[in-house]
C-alpha atoms as a PDB file:
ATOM      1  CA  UNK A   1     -64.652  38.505  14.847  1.00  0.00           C
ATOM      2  CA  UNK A   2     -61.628  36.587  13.464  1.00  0.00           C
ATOM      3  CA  UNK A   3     -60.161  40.055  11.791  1.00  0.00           C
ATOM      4  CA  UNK A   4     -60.559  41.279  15.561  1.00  0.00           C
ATOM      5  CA  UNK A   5     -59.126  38.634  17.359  1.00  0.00           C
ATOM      6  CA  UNK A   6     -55.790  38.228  15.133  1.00  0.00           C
ATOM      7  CA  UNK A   7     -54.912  42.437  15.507  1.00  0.00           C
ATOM      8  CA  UNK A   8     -55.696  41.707  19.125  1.00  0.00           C
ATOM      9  CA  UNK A   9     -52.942  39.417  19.454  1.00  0.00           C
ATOM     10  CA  UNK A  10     -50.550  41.696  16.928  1.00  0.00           C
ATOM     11  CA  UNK A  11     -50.875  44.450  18.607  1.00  0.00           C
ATOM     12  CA  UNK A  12     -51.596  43.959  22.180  1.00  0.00           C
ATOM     13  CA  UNK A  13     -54.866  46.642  22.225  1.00  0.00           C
ATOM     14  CA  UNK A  14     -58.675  45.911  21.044  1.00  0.00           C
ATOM     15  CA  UNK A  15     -60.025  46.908  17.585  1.00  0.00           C
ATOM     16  CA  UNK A  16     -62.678  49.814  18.136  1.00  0.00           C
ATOM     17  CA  UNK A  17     -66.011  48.325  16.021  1.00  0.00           C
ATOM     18  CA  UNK A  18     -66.208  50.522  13.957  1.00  0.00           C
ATOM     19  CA  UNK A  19     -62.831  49.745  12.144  1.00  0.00           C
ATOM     20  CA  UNK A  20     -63.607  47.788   9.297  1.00  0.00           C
ATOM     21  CA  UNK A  21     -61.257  44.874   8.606  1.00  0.00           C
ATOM     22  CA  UNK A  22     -61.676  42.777   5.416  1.00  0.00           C
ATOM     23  CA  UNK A  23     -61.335  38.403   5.343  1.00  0.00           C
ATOM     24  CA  UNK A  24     -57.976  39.155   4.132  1.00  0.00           C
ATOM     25  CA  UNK A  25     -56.416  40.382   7.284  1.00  0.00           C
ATOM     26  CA  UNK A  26     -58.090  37.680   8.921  1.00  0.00           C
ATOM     27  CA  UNK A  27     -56.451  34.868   6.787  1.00  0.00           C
ATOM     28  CA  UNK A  28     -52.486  36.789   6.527  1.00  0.00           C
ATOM     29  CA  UNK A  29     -52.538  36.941  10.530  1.00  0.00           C
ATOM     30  CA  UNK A  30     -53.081  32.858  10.779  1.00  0.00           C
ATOM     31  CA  UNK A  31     -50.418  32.948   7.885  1.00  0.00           C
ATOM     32  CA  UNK A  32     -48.033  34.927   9.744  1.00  0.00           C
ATOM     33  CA  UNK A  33     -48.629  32.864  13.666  1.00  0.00           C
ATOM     34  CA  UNK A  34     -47.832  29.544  11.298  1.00  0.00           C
ATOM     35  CA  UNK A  35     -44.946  30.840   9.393  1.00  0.00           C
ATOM     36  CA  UNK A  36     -43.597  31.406  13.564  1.00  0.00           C
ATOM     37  CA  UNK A  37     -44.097  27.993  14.090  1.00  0.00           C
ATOM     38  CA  UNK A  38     -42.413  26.567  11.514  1.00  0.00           C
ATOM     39  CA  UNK A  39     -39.555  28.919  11.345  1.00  0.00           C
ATOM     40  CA  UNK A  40     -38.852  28.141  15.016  1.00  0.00           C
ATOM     41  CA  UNK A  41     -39.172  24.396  14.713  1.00  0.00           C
ATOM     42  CA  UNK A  42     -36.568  24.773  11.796  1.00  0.00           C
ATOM     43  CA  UNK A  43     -34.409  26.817  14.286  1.00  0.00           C
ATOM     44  CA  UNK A  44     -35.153  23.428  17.000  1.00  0.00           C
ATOM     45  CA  UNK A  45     -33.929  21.660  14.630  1.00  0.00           C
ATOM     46  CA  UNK A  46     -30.630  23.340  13.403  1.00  0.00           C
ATOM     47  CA  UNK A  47     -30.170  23.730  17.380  1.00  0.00           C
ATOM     48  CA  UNK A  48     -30.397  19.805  18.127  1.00  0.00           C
ATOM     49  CA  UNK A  49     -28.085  18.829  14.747  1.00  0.00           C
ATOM     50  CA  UNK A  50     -25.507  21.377  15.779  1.00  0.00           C
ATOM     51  CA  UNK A  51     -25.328  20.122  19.460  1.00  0.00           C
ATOM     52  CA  UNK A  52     -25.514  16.393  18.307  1.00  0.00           C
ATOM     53  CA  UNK A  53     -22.026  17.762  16.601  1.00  0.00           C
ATOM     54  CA  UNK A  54     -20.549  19.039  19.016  1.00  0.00           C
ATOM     55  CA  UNK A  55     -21.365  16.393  21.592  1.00  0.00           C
ATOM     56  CA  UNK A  56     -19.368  13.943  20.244  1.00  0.00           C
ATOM     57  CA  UNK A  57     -16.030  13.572  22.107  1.00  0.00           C
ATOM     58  CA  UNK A  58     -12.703  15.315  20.712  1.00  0.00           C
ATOM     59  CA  UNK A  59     -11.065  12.000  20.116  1.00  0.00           C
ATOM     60  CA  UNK A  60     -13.502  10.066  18.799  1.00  0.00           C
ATOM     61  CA  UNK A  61     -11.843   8.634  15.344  1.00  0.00           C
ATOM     62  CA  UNK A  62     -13.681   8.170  11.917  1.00  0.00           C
ATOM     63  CA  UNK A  63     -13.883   5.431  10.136  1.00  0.00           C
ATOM     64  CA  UNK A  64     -11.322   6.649   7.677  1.00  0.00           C
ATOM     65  CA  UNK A  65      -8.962   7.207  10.872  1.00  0.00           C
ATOM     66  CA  UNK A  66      -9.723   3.582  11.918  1.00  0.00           C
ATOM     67  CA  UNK A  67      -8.540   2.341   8.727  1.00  0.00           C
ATOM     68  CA  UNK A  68      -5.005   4.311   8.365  1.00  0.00           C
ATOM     69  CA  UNK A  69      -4.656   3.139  11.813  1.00  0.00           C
ATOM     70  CA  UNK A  70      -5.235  -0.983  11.086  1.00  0.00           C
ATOM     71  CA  UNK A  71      -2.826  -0.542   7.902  1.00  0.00           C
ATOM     72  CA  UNK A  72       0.356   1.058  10.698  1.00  0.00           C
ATOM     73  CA  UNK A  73      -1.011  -1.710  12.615  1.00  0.00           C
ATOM     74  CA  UNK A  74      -0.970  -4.685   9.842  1.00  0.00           C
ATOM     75  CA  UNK A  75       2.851  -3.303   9.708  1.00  0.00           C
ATOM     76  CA  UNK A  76       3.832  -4.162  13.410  1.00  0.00           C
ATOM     77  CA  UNK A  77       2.265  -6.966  13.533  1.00  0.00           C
ATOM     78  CA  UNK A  78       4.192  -8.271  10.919  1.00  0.00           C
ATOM     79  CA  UNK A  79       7.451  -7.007  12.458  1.00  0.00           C
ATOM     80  CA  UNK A  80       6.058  -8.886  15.528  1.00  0.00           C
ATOM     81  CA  UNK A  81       5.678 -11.985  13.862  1.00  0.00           C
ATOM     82  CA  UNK A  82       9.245 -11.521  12.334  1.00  0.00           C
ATOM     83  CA  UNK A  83      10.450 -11.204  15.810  1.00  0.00           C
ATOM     84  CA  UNK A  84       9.073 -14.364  17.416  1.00  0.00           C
ATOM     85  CA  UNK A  85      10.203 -16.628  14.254  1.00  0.00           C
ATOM     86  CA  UNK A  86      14.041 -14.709  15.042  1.00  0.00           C
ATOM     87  CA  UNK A  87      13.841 -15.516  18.768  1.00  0.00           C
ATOM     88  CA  UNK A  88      12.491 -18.829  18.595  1.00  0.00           C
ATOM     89  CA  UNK A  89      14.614 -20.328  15.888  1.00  0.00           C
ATOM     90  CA  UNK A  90      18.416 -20.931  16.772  1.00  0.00           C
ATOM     91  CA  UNK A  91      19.510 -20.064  13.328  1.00  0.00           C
ATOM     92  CA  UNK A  92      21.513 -16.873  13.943  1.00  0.00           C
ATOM     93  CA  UNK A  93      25.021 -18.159  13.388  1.00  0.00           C
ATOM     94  CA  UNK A  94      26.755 -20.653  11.297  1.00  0.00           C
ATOM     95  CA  UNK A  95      30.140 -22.478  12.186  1.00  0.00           C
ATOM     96  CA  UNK A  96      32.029 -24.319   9.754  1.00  0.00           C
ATOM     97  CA  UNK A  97      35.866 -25.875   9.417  1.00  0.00           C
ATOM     98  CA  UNK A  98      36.911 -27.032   6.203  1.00  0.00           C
ATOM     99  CA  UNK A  99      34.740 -29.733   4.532  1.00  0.00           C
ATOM    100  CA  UNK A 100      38.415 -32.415   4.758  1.00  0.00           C
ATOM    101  CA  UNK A 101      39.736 -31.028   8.034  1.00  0.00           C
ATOM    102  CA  UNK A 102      39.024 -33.759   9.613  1.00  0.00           C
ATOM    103  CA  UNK A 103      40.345 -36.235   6.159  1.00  0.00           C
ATOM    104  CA  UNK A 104      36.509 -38.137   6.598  1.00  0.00           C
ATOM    105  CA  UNK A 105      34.033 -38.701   4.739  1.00  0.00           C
ATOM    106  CA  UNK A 106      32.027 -36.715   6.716  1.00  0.00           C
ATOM    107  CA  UNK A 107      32.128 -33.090   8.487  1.00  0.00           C
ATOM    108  CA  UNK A 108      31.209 -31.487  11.400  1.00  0.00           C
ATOM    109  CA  UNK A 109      29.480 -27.774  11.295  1.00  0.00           C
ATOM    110  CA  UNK A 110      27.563 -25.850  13.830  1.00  0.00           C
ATOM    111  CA  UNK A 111      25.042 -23.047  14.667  1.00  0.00           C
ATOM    112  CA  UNK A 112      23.692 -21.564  17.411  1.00  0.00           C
ATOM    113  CA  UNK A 113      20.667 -18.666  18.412  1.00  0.00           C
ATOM    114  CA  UNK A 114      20.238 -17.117  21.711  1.00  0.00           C
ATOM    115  CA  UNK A 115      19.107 -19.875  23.543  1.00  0.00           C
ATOM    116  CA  UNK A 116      20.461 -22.979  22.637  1.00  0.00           C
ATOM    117  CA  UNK A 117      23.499 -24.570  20.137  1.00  0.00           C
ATOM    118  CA  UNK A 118      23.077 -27.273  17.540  1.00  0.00           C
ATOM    119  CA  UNK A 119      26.134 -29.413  15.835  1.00  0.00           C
ATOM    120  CA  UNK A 120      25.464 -31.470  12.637  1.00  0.00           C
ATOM    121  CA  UNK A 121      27.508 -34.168  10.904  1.00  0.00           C
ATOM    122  CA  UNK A 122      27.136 -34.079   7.057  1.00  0.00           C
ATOM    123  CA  UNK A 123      28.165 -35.978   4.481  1.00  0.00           C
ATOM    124  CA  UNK A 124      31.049 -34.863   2.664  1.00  0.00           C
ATOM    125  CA  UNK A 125      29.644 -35.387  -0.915  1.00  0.00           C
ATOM    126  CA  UNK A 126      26.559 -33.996  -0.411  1.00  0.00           C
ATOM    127  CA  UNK A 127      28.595 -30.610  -0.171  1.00  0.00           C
ATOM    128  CA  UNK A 128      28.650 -28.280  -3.160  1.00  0.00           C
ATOM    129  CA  UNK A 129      32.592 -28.881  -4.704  1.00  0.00           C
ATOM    130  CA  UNK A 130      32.884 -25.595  -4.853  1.00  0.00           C
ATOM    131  CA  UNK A 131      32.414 -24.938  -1.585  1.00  0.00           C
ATOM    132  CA  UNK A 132      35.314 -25.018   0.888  1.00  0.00           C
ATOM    133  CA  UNK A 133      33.552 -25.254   4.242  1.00  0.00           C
ATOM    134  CA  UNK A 134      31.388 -28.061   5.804  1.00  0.00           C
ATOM    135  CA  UNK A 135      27.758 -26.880   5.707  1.00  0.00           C
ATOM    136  CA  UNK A 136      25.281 -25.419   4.916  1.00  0.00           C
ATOM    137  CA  UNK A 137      23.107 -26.011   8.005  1.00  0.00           C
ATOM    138  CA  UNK A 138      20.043 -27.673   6.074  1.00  0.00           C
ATOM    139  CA  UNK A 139      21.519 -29.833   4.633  1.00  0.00           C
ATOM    140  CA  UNK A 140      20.382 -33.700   5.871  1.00  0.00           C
ATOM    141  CA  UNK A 141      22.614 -35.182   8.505  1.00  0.00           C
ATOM    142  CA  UNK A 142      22.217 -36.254  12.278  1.00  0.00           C
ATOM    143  CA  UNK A 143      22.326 -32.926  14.548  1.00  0.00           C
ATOM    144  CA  UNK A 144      22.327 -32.880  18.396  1.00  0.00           C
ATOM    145  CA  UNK A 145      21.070 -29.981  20.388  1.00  0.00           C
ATOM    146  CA  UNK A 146      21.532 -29.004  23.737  1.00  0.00           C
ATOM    147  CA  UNK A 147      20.507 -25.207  25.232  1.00  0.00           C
ATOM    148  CA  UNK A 148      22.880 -23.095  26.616  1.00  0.00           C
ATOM    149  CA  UNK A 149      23.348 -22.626  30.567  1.00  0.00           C
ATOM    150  CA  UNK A 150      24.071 -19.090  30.647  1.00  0.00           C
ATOM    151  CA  UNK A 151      20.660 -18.772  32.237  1.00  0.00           C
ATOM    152  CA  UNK A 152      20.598 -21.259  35.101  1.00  0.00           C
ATOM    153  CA  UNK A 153      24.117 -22.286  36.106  1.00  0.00           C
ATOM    154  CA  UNK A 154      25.973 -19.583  34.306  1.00  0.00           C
ATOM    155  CA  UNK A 155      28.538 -21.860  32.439  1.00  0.00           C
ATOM    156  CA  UNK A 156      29.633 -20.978  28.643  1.00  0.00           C
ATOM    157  CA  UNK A 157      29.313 -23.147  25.915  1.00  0.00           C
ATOM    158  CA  UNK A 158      32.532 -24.829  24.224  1.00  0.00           C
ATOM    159  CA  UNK A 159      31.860 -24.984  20.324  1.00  0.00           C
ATOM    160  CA  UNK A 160      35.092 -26.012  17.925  1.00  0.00           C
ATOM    161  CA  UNK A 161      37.085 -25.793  21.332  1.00  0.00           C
ATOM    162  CA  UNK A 162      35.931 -22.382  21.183  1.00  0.00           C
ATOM    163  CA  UNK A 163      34.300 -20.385  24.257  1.00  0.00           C
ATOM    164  CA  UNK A 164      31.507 -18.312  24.395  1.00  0.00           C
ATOM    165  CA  UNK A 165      31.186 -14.980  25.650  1.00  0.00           C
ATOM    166  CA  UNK A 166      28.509 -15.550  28.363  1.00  0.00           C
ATOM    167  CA  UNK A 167      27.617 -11.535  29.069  1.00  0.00           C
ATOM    168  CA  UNK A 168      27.483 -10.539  25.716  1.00  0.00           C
ATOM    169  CA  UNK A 169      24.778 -13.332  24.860  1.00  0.00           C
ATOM    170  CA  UNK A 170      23.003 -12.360  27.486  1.00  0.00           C
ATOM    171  CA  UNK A 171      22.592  -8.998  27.221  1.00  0.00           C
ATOM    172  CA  UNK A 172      21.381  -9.688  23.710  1.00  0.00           C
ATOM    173  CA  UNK A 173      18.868 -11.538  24.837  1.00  0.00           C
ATOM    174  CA  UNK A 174      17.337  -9.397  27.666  1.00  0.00           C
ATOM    175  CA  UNK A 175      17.453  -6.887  24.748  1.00  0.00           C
ATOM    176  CA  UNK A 176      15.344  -9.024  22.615  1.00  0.00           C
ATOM    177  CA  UNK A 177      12.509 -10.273  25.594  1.00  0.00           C
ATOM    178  CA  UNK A 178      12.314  -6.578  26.480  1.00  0.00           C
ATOM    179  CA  UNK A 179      11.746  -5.418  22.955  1.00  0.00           C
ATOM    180  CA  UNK A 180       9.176  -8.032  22.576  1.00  0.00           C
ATOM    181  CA  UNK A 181       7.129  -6.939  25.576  1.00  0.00           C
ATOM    182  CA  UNK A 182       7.117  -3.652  24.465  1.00  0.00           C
ATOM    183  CA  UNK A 183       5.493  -4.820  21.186  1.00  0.00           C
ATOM    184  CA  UNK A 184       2.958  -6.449  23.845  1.00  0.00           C
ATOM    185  CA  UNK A 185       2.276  -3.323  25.247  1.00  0.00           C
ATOM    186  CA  UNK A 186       2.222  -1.142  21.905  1.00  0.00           C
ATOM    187  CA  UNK A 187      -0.096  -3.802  20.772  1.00  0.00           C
ATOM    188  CA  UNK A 188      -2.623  -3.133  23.747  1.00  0.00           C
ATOM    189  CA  UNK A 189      -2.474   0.477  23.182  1.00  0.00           C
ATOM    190  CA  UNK A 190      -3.588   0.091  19.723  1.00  0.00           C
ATOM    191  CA  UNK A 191      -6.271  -2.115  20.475  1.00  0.00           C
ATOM    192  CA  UNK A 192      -7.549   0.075  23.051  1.00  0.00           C
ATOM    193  CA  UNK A 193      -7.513   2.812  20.652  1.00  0.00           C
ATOM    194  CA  UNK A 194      -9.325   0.847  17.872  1.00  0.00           C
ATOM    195  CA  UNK A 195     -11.798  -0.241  20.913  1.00  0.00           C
ATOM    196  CA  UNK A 196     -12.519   2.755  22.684  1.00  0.00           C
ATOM    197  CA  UNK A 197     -12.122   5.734  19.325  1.00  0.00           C
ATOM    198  CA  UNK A 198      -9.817   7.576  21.547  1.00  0.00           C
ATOM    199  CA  UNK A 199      -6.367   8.323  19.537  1.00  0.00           C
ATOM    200  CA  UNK A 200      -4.577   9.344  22.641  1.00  0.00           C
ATOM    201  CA  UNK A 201      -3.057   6.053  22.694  1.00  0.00           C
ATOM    202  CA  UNK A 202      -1.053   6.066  19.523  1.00  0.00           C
ATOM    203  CA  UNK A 203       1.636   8.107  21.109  1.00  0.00           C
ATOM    204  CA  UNK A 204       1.972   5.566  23.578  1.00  0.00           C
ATOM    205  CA  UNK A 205       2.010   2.745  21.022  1.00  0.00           C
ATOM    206  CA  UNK A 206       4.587   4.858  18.948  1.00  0.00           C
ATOM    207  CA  UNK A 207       7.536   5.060  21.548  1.00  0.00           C
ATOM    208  CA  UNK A 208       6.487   1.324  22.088  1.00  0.00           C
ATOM    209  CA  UNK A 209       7.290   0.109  18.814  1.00  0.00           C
ATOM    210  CA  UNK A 210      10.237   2.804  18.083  1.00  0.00           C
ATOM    211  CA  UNK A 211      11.612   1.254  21.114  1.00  0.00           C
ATOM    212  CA  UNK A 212      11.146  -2.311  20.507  1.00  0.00           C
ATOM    213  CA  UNK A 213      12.551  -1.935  16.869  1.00  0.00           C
ATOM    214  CA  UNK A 214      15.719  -0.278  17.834  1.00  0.00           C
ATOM    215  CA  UNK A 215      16.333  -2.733  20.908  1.00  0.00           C
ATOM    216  CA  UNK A 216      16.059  -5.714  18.247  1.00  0.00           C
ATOM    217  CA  UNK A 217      18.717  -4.045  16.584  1.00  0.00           C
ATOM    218  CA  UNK A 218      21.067  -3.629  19.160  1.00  0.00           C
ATOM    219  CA  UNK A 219      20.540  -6.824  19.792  1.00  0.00           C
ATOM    220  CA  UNK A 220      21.671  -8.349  16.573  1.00  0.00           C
ATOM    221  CA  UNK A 221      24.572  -5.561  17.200  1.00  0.00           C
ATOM    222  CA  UNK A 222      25.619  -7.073  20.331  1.00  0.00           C
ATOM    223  CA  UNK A 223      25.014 -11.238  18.845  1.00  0.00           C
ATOM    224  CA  UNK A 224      27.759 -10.432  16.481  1.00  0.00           C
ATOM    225  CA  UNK A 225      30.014  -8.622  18.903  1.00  0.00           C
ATOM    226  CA  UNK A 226      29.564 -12.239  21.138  1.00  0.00           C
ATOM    227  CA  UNK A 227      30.338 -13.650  17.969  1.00  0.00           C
ATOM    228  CA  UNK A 228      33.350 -12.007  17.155  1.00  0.00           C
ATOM    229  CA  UNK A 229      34.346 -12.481  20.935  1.00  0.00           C
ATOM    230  CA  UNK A 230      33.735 -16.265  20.578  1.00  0.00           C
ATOM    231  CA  UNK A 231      35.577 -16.063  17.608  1.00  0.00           C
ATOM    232  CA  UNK A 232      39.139 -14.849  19.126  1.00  0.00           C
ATOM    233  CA  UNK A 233      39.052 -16.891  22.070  1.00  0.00           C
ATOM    234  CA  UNK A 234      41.125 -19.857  20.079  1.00  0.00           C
ATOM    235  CA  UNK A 235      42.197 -20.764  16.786  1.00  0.00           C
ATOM    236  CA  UNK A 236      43.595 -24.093  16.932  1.00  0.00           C
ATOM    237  CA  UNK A 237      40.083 -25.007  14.633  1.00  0.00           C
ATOM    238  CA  UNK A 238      39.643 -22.639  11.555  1.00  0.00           C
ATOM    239  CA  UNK A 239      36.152 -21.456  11.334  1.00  0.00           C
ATOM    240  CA  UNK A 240      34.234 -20.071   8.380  1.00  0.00           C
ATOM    241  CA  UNK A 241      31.185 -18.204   9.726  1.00  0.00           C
ATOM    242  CA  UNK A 242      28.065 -16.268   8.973  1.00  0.00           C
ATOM    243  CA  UNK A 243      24.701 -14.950   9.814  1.00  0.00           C
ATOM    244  CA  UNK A 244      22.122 -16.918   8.918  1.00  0.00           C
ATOM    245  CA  UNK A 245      18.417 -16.465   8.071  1.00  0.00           C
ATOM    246  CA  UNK A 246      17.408 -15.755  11.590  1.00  0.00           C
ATOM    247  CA  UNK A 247      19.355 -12.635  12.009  1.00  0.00           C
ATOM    248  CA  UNK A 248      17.665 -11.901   8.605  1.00  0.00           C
ATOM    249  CA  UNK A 249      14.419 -11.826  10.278  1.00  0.00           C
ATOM    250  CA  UNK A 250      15.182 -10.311  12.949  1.00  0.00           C
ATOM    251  CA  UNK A 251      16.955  -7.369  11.374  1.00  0.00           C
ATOM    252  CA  UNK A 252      13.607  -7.120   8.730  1.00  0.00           C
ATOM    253  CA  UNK A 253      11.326  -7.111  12.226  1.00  0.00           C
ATOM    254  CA  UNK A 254      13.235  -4.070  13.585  1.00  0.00           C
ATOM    255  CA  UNK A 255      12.730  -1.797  10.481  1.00  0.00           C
ATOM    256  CA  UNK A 256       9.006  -3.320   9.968  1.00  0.00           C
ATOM    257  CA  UNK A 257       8.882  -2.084  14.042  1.00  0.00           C
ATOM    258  CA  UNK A 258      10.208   1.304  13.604  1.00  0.00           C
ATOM    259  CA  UNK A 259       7.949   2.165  10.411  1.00  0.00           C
ATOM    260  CA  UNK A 260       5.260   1.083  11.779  1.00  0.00           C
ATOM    261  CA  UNK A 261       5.820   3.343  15.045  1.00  0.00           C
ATOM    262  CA  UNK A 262       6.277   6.450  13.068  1.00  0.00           C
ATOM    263  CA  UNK A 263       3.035   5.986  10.672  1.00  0.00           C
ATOM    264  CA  UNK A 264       1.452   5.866  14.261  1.00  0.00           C
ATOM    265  CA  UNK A 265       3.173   9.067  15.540  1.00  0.00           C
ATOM    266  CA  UNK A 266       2.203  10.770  11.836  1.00  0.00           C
ATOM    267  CA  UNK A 267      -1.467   9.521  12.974  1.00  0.00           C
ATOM    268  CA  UNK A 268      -1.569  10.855  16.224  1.00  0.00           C
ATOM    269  CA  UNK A 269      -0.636  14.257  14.868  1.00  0.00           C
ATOM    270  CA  UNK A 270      -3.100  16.676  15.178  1.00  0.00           C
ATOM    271  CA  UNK A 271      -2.801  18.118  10.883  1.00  0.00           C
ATOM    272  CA  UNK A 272      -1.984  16.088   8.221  1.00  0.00           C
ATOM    273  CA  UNK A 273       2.185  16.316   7.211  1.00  0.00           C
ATOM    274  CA  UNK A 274       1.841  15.576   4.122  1.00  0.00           C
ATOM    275  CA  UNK A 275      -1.002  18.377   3.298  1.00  0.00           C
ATOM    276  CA  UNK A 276       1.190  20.889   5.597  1.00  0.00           C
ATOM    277  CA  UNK A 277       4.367  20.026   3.090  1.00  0.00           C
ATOM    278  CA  UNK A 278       2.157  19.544  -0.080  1.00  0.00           C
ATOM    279  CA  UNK A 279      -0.582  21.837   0.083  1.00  0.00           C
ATOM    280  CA  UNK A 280      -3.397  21.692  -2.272  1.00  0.00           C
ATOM    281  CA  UNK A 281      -3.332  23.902  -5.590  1.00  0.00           C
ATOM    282  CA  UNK A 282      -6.556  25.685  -4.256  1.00  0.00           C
ATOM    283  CA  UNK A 283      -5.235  26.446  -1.147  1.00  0.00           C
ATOM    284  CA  UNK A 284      -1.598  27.553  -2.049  1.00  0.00           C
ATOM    285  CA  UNK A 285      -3.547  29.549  -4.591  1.00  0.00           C
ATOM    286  CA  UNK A 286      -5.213  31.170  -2.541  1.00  0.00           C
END
């Protein structure tokens, strides 16, 4: 009966009686309709793994990604941060006359940032002897501050009987505020790309921080041109003069800006530069 029924279903046609068929057949027939099954719920599965693959989206990221990614990141941000301590601090110049110009026993020094001007009195002995000029800055003494009018009324500031060159010192600072909202906006990009696993935004967040790194730049470039300018304008008061630590920082944020949009734009590439340069032994073997 069962030797019957299995070359029934093998070969489509009934057994004549008479054929004998031994247990044996019987038993390799159920072998053979199992060994189906499981063979084709093996192929199921490969099936299901393989489209589980390739269902995933083209720009999702890996973790490995993610991490190169907050490491370019960590590296803006702290050009960012470098940026806001340059803009909001008004130590990007230092004025000084000679420490007994004015035959006192104290002196009179300056220094000024984008936005406002501050003059402080120091005492003459607390000044190094070596040192000709009134200053440094930080040293202790009284110091008034007052903020510039270029931006409301459009006057220019008189320091040392010296005047400022209004256009220059603002164009260096529309350079800077439009730098720093492009580090807003490369900073959204990158979040959104961390957020989402889509790496389409690094370009974006690439030519932000490029850009913002080479405006804070020419910004410092056109400070000390206004400098220079403010310089010229009289010379009944010798100055002594320098950048100070502001212009430091915001010099440092522009490179930290600019590496840290080209490790983005190396990310966003679609092969690695370093393996297309350097090629593994194996590979360039073969």
């Amino acid at each position: 009966m069962w030797s019957t029924f299995f070359l029934h279903e093998e070969d489509g046609r009934p057994v004549p009686p008479g054929v004998g068929v031994g247990p044996g057949a019987g038993l390799l027939g159920l072998t053979g309709v199992m060994g189906g099954r499981g063979a084709g719920a093996g192929a199921m599965g490969v099936k299901r793994r393989a489209n589980a693959l390739t269902s995933r989206h083209p720009g999702d990221m890996s973790e490995v990604q993610k991490g190169k990614i907050k490491l370019a990141f960590f590296v803006a941000i702290v050009g960012v941060v470098l940026t806001v301590l340059g803009l909001g601090t008004e130590y990007w110049v230092e004025l000084s006359p000679p420490k007994n110009f004015y035959n006192n026993q104290t002196c009179l020094s300056a220094h000024y940032g984008l936005w406002k001007g501050c003059s402080r009195t120091l005492w003459v002995a607390d000044i190094d002897p070596e040192r000709e000029s009134c200053g440094p800055a930080e040293l202790p003494g009284e110091s008034h501050c007052n903020y510039f009018k270029f931006y409301t009324t459009g006057e220019n500031a008189v320091i040392f009987q010296k005047t400022t060159e209004k256009s220059l010192n603002v164009a260096a600072a529309m350079m800077a505020l439009f730098g720093l909202f492009l580090m807003v906006m490369g900073a959204i990009c990158i979040t959104t790309a961390l957020s989402k696993g889509e790496s389409f935004f690094l370009k974006p967040a690439s030519v932000c921080f490029v850009l913002s790194g080479l405006l804070m730049l020419l910004s410092l470039t056109v400070f000390n041109q206004s400098v220079l300018s403010f310089l010229a304008s009289d010379h009944s008061v010798p100055l002594h003069h320098e950048l100070s630590w502001s212009v430091s920082c915001i010099g440092c944020a522009g490179v930290m800006l600019i590496l840290g949009g080209i490790l983005f734009l190396l990310l966003a590439l679609p092969f690695s530069p370093w393996r297309r340069c350097f090629p593994p032994k194996n590979e360039s073997d073969s």
